[in-house]
C-alpha atoms as a PDB file:
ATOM      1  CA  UNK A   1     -15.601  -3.281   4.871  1.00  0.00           C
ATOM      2  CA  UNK A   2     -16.718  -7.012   5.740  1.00  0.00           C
ATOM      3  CA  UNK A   3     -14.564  -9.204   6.850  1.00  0.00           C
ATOM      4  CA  UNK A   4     -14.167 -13.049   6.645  1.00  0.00           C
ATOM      5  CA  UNK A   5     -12.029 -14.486   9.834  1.00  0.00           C
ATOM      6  CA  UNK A   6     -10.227 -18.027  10.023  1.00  0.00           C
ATOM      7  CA  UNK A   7      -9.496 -18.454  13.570  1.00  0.00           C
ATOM      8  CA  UNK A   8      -6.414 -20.522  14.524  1.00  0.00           C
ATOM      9  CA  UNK A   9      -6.273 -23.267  11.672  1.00  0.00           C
ATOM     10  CA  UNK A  10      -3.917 -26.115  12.798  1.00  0.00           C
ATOM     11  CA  UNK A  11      -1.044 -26.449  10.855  1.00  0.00           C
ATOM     12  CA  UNK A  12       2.333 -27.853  10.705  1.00  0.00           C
ATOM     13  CA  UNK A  13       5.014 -25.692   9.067  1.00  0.00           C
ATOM     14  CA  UNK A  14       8.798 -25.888   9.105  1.00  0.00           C
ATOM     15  CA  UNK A  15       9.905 -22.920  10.832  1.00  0.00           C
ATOM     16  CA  UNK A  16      13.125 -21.747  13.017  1.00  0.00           C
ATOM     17  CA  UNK A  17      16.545 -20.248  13.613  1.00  0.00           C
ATOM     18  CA  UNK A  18      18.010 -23.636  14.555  1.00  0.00           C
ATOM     19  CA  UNK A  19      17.856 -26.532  11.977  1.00  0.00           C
ATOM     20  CA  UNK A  20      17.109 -28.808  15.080  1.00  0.00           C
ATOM     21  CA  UNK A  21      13.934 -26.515  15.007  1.00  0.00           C
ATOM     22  CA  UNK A  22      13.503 -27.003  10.889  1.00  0.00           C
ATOM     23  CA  UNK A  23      13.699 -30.423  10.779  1.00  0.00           C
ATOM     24  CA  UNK A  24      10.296 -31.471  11.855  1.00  0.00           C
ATOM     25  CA  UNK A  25       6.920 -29.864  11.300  1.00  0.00           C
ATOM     26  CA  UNK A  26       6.087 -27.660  14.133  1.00  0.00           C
ATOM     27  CA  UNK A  27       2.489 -27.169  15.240  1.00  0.00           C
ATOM     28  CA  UNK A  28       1.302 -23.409  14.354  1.00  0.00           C
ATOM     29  CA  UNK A  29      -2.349 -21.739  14.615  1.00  0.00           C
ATOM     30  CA  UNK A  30      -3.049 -19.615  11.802  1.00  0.00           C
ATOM     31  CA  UNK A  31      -5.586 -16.238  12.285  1.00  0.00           C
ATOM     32  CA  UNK A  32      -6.472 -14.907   8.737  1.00  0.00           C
ATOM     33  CA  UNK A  33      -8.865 -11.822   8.369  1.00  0.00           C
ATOM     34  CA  UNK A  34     -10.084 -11.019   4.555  1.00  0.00           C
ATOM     35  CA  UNK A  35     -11.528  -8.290   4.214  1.00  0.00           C
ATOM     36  CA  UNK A  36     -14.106  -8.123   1.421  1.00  0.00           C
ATOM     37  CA  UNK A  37     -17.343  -6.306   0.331  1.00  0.00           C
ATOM     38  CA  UNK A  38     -19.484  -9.618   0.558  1.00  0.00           C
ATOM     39  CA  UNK A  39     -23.450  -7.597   0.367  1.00  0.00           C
ATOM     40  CA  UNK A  40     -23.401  -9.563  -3.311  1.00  0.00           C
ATOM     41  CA  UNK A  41     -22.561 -12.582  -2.362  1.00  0.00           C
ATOM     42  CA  UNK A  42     -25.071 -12.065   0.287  1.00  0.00           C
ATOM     43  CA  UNK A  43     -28.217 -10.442  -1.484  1.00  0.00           C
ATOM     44  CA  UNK A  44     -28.131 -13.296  -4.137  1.00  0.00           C
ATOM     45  CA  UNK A  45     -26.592 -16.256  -2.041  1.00  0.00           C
ATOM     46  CA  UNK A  46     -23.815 -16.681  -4.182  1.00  0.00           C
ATOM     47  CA  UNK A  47     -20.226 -18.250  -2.653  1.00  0.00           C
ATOM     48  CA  UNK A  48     -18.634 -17.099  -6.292  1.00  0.00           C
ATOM     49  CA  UNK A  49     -19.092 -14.025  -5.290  1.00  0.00           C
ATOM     50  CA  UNK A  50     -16.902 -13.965  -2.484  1.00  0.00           C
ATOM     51  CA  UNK A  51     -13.882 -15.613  -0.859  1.00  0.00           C
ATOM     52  CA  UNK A  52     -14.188 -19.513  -0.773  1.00  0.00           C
ATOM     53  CA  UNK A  53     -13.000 -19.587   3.214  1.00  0.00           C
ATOM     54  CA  UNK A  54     -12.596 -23.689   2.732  1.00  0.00           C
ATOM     55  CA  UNK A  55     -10.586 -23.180   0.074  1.00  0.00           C
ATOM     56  CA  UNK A  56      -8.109 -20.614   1.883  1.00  0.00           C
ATOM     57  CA  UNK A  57      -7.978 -23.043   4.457  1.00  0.00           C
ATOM     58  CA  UNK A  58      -7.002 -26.055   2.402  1.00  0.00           C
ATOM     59  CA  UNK A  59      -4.414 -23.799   0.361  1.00  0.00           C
ATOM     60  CA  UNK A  60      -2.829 -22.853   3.933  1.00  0.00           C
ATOM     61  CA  UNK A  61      -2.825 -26.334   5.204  1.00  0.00           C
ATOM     62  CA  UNK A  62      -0.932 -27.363   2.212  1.00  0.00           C
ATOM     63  CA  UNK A  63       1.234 -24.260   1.694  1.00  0.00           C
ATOM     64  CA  UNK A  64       3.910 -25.621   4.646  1.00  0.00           C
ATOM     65  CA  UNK A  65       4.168 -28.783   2.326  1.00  0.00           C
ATOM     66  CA  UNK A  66       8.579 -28.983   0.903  1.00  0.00           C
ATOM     67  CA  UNK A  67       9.224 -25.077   2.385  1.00  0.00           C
ATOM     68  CA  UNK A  68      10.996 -23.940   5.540  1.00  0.00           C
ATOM     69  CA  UNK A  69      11.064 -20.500   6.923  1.00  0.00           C
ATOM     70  CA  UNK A  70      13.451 -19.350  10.035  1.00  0.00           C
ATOM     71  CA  UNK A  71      11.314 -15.871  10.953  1.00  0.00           C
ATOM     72  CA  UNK A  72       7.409 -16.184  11.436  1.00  0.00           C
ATOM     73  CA  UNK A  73       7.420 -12.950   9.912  1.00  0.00           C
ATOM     74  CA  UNK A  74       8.927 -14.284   6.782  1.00  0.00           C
ATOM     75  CA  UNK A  75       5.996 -16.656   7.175  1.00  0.00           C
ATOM     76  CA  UNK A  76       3.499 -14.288   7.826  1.00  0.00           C
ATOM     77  CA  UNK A  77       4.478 -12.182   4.941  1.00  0.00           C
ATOM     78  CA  UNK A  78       4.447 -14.994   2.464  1.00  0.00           C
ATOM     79  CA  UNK A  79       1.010 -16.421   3.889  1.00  0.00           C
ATOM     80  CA  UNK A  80      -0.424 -12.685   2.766  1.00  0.00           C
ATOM     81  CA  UNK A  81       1.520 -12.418  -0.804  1.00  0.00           C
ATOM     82  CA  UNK A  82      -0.247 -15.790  -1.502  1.00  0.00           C
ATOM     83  CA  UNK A  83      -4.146 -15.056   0.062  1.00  0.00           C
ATOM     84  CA  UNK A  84      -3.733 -11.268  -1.986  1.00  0.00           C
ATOM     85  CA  UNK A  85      -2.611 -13.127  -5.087  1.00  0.00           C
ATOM     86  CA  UNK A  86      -4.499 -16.227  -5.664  1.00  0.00           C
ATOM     87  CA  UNK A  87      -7.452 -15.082  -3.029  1.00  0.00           C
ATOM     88  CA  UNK A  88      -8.164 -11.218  -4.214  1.00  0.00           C
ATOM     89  CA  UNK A  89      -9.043  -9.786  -0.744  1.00  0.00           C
ATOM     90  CA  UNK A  90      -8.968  -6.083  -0.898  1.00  0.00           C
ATOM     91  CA  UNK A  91      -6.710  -6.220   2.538  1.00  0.00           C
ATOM     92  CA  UNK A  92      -5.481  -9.373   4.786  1.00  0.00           C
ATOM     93  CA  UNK A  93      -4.349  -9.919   8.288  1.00  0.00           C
ATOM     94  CA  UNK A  94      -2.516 -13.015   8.839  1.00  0.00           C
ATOM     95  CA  UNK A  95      -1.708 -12.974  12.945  1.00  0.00           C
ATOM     96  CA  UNK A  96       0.885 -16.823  13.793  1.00  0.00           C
ATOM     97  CA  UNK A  97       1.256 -18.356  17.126  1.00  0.00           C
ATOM     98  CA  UNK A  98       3.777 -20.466  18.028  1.00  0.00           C
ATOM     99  CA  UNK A  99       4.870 -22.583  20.504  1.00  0.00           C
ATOM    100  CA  UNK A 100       8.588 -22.632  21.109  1.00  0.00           C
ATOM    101  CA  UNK A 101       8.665 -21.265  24.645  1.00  0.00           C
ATOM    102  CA  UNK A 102       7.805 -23.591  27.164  1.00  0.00           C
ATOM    103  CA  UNK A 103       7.309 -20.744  29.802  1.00  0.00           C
ATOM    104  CA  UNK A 104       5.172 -18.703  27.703  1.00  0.00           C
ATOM    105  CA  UNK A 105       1.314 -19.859  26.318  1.00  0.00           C
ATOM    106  CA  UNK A 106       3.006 -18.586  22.796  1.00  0.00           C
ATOM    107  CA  UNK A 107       4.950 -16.139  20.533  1.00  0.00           C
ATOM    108  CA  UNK A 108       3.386 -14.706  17.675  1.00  0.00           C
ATOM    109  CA  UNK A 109       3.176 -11.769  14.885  1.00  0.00           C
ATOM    110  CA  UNK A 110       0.481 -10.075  13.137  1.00  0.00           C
ATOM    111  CA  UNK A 111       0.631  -7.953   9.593  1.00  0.00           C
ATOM    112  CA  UNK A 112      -1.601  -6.594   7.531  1.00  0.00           C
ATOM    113  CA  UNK A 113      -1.003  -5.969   3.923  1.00  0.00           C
ATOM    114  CA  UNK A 114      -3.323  -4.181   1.442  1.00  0.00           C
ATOM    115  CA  UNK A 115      -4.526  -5.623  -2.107  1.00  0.00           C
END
């Protein structure tokens, strides 16, 4: 299967135990792998047929915008409902870093979920 990556898109979600943690946007980086049969999109040229990867990227910068979430793997799993549902891959891996421990570069999850 092909695969279309976004690697680490900046973004600033609400997310933490702690409200102290919730109450500003905190800086996240995003990893989202699509994958998709793209050899049509590719014999005739054609971005309609296949995934839009500007599009995913402005849906995800906006899709922090008024939510909150205390797990990233809350987050994670509603990041892949949305790409399956308004995006079509046939399976997506959505992998979060974040930086909440000053000794450590960062924490982070990865799922995959199938269409």
């Amino acid at each position: 299967m092909d695969k279309i990556i976004i690697s680490e898109l900046e973004v600033f979600y609400r997310v933490g135990i702690t409200q102290a943690e919730r109450e500003q946007p905190q800086k996240l980086l995003l990893t989202v792998e699509m994958d998709h049969d793209f050899k049509a999109a590719a014999a005739r040229d054609n971005l309609a047929e296949t995934i839009d990867y500007a599009a995913v990227s402005e849906r995800l910068l906006r899709f922090g915008d008024d939510s909150h979430w205390e797990l990233i793997e809350t987050l994670a799993a509603d990041l892949a409902a949305l790409i399956l549902e308004e995006f079509s891959p046939k399976q997506v891996t959505i992998g979060i870093k974040k930086f909440s421990i000053p000794q450590a570069r960062y924490v982070g999850v990865t799922l995959t979920r199938p269409q």
